[in-house]
Protein backbone atom coordinates (compact mmCIF):
# COMPACT_ATOMS: atom_id res chain seq x y z
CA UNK A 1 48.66 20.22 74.35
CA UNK A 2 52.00 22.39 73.66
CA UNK A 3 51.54 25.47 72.63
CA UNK A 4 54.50 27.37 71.79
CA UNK A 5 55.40 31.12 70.82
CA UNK A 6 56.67 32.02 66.94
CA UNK A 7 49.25 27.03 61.53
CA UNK A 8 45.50 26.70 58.38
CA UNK A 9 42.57 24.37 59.50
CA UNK A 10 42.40 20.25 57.78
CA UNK A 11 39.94 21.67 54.99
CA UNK A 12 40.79 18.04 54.35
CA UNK A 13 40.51 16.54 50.72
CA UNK A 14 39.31 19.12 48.29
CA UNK A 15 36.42 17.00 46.74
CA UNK A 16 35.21 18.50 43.31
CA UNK A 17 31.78 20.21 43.85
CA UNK A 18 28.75 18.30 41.42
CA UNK A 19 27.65 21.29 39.34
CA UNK A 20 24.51 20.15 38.70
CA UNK A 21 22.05 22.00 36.54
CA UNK A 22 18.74 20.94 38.58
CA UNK A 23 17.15 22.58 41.00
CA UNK A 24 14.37 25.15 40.20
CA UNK A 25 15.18 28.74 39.90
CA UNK A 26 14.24 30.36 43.66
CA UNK A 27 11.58 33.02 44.22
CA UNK A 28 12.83 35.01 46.74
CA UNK A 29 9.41 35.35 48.57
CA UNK A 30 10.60 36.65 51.50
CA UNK A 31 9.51 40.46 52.17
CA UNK A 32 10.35 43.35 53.95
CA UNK A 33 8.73 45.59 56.02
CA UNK A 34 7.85 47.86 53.16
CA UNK A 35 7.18 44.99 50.63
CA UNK A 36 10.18 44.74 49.04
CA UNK A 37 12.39 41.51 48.20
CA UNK A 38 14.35 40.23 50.90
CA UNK A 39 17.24 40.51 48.37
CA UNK A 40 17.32 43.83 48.23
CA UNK A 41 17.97 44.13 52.16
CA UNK A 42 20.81 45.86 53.10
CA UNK A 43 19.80 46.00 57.12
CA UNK A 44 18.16 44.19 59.54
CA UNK A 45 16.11 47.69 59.89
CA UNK A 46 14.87 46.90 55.87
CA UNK A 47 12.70 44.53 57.22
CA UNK A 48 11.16 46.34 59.55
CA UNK A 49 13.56 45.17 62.60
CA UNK A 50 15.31 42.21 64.04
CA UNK A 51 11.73 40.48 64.96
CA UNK A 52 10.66 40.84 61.23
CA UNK A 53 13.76 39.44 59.82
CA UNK A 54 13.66 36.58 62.31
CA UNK A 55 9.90 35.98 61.28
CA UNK A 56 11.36 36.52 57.49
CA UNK A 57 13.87 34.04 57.57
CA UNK A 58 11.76 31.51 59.93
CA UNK A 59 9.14 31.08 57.03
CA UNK A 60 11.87 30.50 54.56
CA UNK A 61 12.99 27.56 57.20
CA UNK A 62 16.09 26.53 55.27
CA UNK A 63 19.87 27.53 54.75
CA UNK A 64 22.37 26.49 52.46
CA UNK A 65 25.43 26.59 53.81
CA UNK A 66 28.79 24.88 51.90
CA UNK A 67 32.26 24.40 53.22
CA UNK A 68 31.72 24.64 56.87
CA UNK A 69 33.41 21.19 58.61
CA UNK A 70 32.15 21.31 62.13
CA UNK A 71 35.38 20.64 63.43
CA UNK A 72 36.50 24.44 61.73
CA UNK A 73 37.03 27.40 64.12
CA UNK A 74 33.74 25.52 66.23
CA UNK A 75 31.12 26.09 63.40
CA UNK A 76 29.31 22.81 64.46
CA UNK A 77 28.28 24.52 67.69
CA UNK A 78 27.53 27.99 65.13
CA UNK A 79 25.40 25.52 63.74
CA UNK A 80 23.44 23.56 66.01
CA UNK A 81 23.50 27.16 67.66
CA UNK A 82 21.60 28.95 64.81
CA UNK A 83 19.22 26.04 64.25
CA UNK A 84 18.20 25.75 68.53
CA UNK A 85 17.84 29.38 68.38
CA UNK A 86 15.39 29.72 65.36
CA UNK A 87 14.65 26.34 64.30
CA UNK A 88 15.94 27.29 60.67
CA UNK A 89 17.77 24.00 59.30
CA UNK A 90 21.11 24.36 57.56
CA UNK A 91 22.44 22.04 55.03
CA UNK A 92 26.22 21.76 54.55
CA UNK A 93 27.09 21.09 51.32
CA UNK A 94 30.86 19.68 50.74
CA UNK A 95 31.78 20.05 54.21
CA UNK A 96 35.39 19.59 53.53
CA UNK A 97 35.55 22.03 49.99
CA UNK A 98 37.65 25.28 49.47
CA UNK A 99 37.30 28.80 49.09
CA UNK A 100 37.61 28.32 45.20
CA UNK A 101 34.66 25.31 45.42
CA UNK A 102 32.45 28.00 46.98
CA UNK A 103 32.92 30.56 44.05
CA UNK A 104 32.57 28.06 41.53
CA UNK A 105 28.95 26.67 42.90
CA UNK A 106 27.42 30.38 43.15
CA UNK A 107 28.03 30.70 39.64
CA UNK A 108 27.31 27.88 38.26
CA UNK A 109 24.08 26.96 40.34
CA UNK A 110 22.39 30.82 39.84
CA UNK A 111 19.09 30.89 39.95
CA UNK A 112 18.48 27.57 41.48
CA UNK A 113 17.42 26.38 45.05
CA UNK A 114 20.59 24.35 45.51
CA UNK A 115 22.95 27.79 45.18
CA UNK A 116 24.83 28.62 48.64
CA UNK A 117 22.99 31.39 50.57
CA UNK A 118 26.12 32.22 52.46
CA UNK A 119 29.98 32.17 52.34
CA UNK A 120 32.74 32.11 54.19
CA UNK A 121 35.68 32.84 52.34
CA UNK A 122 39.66 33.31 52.43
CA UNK A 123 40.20 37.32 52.63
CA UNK A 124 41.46 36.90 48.85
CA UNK A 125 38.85 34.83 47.65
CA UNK A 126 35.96 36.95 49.31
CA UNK A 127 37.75 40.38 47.17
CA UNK A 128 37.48 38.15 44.32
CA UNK A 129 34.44 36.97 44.49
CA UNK A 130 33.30 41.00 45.26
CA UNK A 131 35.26 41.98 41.79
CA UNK A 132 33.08 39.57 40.05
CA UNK A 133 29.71 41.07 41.36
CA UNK A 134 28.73 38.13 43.37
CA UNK A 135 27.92 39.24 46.52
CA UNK A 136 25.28 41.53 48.28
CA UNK A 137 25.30 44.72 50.37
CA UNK A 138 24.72 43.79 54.41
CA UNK A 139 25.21 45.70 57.43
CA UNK A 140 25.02 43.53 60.28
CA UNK A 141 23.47 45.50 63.78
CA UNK A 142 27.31 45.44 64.91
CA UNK A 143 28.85 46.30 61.44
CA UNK A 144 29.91 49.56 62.75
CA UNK A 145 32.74 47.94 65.56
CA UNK A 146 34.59 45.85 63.00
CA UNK A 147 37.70 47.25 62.37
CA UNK A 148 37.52 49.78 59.05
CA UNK A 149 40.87 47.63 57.62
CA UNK A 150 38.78 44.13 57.78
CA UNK A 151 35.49 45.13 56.02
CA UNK A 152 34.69 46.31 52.49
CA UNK A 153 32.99 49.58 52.42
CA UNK A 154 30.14 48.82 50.47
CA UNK A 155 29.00 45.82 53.31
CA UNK A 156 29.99 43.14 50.43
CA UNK A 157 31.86 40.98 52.84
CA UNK A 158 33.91 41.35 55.98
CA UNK A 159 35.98 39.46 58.12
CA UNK A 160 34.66 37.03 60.88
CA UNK A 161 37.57 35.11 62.21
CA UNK A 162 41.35 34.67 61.99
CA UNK A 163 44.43 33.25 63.21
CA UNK A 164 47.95 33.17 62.56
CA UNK A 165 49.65 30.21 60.41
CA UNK A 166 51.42 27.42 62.64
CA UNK A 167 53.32 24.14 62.81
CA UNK A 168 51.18 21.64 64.14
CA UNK A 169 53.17 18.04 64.47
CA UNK A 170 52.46 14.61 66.28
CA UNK A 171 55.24 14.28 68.76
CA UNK A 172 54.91 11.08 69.41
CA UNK A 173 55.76 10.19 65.57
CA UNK A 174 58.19 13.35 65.04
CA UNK A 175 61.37 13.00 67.44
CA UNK A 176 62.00 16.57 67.94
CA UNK A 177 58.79 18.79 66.74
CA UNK A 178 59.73 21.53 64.18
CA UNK A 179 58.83 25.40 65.53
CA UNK A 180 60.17 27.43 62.37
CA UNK A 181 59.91 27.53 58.64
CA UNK A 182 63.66 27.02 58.42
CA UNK A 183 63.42 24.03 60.82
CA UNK A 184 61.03 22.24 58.00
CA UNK A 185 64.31 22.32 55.78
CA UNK A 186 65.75 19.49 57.84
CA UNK A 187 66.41 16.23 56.50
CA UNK A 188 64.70 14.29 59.36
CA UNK A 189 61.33 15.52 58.37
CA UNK A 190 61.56 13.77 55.26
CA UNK A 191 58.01 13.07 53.71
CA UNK A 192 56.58 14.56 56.70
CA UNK A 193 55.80 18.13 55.94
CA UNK A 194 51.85 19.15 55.01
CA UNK A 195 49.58 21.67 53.81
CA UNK A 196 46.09 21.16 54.12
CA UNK A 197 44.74 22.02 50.19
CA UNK A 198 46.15 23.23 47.08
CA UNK A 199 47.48 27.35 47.56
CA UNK A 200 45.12 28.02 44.68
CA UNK A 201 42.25 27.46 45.64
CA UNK A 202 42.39 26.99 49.80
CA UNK A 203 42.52 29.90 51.86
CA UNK A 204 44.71 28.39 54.81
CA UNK A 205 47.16 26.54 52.02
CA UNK A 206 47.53 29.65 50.67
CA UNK A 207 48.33 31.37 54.23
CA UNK A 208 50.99 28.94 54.23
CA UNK A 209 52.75 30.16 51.17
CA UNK A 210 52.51 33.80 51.92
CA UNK A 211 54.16 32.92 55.21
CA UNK A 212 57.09 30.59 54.36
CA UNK A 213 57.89 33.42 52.02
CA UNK A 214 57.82 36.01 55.11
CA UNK A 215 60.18 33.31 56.74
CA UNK A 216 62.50 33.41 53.81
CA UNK A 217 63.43 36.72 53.14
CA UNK A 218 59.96 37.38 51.06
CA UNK A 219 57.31 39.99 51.58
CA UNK A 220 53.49 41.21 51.13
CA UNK A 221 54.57 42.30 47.37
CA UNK A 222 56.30 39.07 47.01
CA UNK A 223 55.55 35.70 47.48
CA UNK A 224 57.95 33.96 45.35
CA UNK A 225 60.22 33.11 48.33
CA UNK A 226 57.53 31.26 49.50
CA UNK A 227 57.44 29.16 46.32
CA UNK A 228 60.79 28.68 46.44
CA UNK A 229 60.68 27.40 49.56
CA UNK A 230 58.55 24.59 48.59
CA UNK A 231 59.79 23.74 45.60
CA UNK A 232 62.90 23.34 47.89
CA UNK A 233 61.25 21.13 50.35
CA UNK A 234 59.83 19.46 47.59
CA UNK A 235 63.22 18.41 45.90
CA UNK A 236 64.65 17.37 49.66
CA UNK A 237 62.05 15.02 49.95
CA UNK A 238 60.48 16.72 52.85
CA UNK A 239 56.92 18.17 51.32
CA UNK A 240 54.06 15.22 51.08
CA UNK A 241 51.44 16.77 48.67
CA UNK A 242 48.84 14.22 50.84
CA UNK A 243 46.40 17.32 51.94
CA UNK A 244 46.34 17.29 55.74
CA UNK A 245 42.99 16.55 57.34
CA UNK A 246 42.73 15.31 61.01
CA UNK A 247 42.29 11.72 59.45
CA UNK A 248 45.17 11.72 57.69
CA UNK A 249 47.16 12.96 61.10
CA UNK A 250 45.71 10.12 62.67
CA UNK A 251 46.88 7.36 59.79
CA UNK A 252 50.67 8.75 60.42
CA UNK A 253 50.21 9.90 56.66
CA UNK A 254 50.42 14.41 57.60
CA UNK A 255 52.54 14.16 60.89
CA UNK A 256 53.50 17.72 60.31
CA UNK A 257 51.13 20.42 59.04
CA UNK A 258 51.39 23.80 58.12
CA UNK A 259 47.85 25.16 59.63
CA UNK A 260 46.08 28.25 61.26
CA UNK A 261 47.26 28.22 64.47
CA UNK A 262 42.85 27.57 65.98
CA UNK A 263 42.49 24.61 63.58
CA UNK A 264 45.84 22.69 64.94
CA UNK A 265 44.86 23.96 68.72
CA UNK A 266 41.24 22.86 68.42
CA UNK A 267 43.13 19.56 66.87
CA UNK A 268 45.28 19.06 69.58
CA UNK A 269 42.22 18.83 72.41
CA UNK A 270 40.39 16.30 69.04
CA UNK A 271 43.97 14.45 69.28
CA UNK A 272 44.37 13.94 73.21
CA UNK A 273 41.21 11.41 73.47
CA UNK A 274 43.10 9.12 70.34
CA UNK A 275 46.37 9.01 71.62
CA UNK A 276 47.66 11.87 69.45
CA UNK A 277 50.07 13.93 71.12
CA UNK A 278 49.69 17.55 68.90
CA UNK A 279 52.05 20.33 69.68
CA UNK A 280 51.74 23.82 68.31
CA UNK A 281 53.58 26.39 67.35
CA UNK A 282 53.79 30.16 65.75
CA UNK A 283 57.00 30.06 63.72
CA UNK A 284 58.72 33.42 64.71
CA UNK A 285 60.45 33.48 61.68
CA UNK A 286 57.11 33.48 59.52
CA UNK A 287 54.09 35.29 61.21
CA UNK A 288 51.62 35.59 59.03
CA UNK A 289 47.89 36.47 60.44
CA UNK A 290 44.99 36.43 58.28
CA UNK A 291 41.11 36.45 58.59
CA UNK A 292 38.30 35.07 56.51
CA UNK A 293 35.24 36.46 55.70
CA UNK A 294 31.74 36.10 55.67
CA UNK A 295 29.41 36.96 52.67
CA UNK A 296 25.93 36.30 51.35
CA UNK A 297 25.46 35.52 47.58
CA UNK A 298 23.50 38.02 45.93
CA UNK A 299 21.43 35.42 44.08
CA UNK A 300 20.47 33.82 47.38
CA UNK A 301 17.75 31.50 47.33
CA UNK A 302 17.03 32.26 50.85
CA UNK A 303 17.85 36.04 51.56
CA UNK A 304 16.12 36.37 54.92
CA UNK A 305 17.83 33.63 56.63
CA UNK A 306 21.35 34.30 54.75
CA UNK A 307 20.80 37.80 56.69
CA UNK A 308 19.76 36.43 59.61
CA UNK A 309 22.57 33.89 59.39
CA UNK A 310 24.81 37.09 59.34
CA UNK A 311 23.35 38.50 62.43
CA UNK A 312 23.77 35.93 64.35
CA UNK A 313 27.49 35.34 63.59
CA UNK A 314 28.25 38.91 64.62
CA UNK A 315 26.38 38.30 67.38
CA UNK A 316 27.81 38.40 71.12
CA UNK A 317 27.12 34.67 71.08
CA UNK A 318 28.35 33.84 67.73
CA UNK A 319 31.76 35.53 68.20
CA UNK A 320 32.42 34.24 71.38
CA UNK A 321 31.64 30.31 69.53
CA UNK A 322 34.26 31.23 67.31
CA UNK A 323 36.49 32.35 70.31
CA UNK A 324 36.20 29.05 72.08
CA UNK A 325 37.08 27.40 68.88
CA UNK A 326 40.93 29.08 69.15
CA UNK A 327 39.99 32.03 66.55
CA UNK A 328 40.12 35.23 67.62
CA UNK A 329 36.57 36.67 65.90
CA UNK A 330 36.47 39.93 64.05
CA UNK A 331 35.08 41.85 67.12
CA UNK A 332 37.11 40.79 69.95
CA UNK A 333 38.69 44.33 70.60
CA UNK A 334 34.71 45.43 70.53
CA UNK A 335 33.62 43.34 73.03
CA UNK A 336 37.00 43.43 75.35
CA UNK A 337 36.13 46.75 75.78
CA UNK A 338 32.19 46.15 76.27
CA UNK A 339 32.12 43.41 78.69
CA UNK A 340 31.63 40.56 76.57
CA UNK A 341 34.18 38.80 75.43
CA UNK A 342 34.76 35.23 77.11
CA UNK A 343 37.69 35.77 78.65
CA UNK A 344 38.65 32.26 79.48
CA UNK A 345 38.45 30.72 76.27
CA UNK A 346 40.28 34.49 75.31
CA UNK A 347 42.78 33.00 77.70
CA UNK A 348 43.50 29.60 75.69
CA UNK A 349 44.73 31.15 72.73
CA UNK A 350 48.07 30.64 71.31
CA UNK A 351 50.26 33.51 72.27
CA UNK A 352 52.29 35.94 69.68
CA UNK A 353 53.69 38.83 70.47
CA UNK A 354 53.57 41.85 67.79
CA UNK A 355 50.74 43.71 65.69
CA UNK A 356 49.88 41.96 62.74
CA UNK A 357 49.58 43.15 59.77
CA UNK A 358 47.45 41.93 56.54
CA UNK A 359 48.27 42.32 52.60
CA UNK A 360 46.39 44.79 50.53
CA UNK A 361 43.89 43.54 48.02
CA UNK A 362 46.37 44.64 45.33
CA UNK A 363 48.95 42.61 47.40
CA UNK A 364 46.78 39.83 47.86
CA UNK A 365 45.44 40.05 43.88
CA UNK A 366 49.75 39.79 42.51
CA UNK A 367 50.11 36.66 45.22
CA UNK A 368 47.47 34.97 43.79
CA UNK A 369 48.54 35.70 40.09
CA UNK A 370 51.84 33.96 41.09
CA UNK A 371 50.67 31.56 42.59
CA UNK A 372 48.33 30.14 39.82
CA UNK A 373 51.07 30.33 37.73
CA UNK A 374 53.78 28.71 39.79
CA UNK A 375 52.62 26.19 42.25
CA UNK A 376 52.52 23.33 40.54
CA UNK A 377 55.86 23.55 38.86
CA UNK A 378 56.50 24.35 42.42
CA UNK A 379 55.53 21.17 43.37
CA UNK A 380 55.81 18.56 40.86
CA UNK A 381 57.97 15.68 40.29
């Protein structure tokens, strides 16, 4: 693997959630220490302590999980993690589905047993979601070391993992392997050039917008550039509006794709056993960082494990998963300075150089707006 200074993750095809009316309406039977609805728990300390919320969740035995593909940021070994640790079994639900596709099945499955406990969400999509009063209040034990800029005040969400947007491309189909946003403008990449979902409703495609528009002259307040860009590589005949999943890499269909940079990297060691050769690369001209962030749906049908679920992402163990996935996990600084951090998978991660810096939720709010009303005139034809 090539990994080169200045990507999003496959969320591969966006498959339309069923939104199914069956399912009975949960009851929430989990306790806490002083008898009241696991719902209601805003700390571990609610229920009386870690060892009652770990009893708590264990007799609720189940979590419903959605949009988690194992091959994401190394959330199959979060999973078979969680489930070794404290035998609670979680069921993925449209493995492969979008920020947007998460939204859309809390609301339209409240009140049954089939709603997602948990979320993990693009930064924009988890203020969203927030706005619309669909999340609840959670302290994890470690709340207090992530950073005050990547959580929401009132414990709604707050961010888990992140990365910066790259160029991942198979070099054994691509001559010379783009590294910038302005390279992607040359003819030889004709059909070539991928994003993994639709901006609207995909975290990491949206990423990819906000930072071809960095790359061309755009900013945080505007994200037209980025557009513009597309629609430009659209017209040359160098955009493919195939989403980019690692199967589609593999079929010669997405040999370019605009990515986070620990999707394409974890790719790229995926890639080397098939005979994929998968550079990567930070475009310099378009650094654009972002997290996501977890969340647990107010309405969940299992509240103790949801929490529990939280806990152990924030965990020592859970962050450092994420770390040898390629993402750099919420509380890295945290645990640099405690001791903790893995510092050889620390080591493996593509290298920047600079602070980054993140949009506002106002910011964030406009980009969207434009967005939804642009990208597919963007893209069409």
């Amino acid at each position: 693997m090539t990994v080169s200074l200045p990507r999003t993750a496959a969320l591969g095809v966006l498959a339309a959630l069923a939104l199914s009316a069956c399912g009975a309406a949960p009851d929430n039977a989990s306790t806490t220490a002083d008898g009241k609805n696991a719902a209601t728990a805003t700390s571990a300390a609610d229920f009386g302590g870690m060892d009652k919320l770990v009893a708590a969740a264990k007799k609720e035995g189940t979590l419903n999980a959605i949009a988690l593909p194992r091959d994401w940021a190394n959330y199959g070994a979060l999973i078979d993690g969680f489930t070794k640790k404290y035998g609670i079994k979680i069921s993925v639900e449209n493995p492969d589905g979008s920020s947007q596709d998460e939204i859309n099945a809390v609301t339209s499955r409240k009140g049954q047993t089939r709603a997602p406990d948990v979320l993990d969400l693009g930064s924009s999509f988890a203020l969203s979601a927030a706005q619309q009063g669909l999340l609840a209040p959670y302290k994890v034990a470690s709340y207090g070391d992530i950073p005050t800029g990547q959580k929401d005040p009132q414990a709604r969400w707050y961010n888990d993992y992140g990365g910066y947007i790259s160029i991942g491309c198979d070099a054994k189909r691509v001559k010379t392997c783009p590294t910038t946003f302005a390279d992607l403008l040359k003819p030889q990449y004709k059909g070539q050039v991928a994003l993994n979902g639709n901006p609207t409703k995909s975290g990491s495609a949206f990423g990819g917008v906000y930072a071809a528009s960095l790359a061309s002259g755009g900013s945080f307040d505007d994200i037209q550039p980025g557009l513009d860009f597309f629609a430009k590589i659209k017209k040359n005949g160098n955009y493919t509006p195939v989403e980019s999943t690692p199967a589609t890499v593999e079929k010669g269909e997405t040999p370019i794709s605009i990515d986070w940079d620990y999707l394409n990297a974890g790719y790229a060691d995926e890639f080397m056993s098939k005979g994929v050769d998968w550079k990567v690369s930070v475009p310099s001209d378009g650094q654009f960082s972002q997290y996501y962030s977890q969340a647990v749906n107010k309405d969940a049908p299992h509240p103790a494990a949801a929490r529990l679920w939280q806990e152990y992402l924030y965990s020592t163990e859970g962050q450092n998963l994420w770390l040898k996935g390629y993402a750099r996990p919420a509380l890295m600084t945290a645990m640099e300075k405690a001791g903790t951090l893995d510092k050889t998978a620390a080591a493996k991660l593509p290298q920047v150089t600079g602070t980054p810096s993140f949009p506002t939720e106002a910011q964030q709010d406009k980009a969207k707006t434009v967005l939804g009303q642009g990208w597919a005139k963007a893209v069409s034809g």
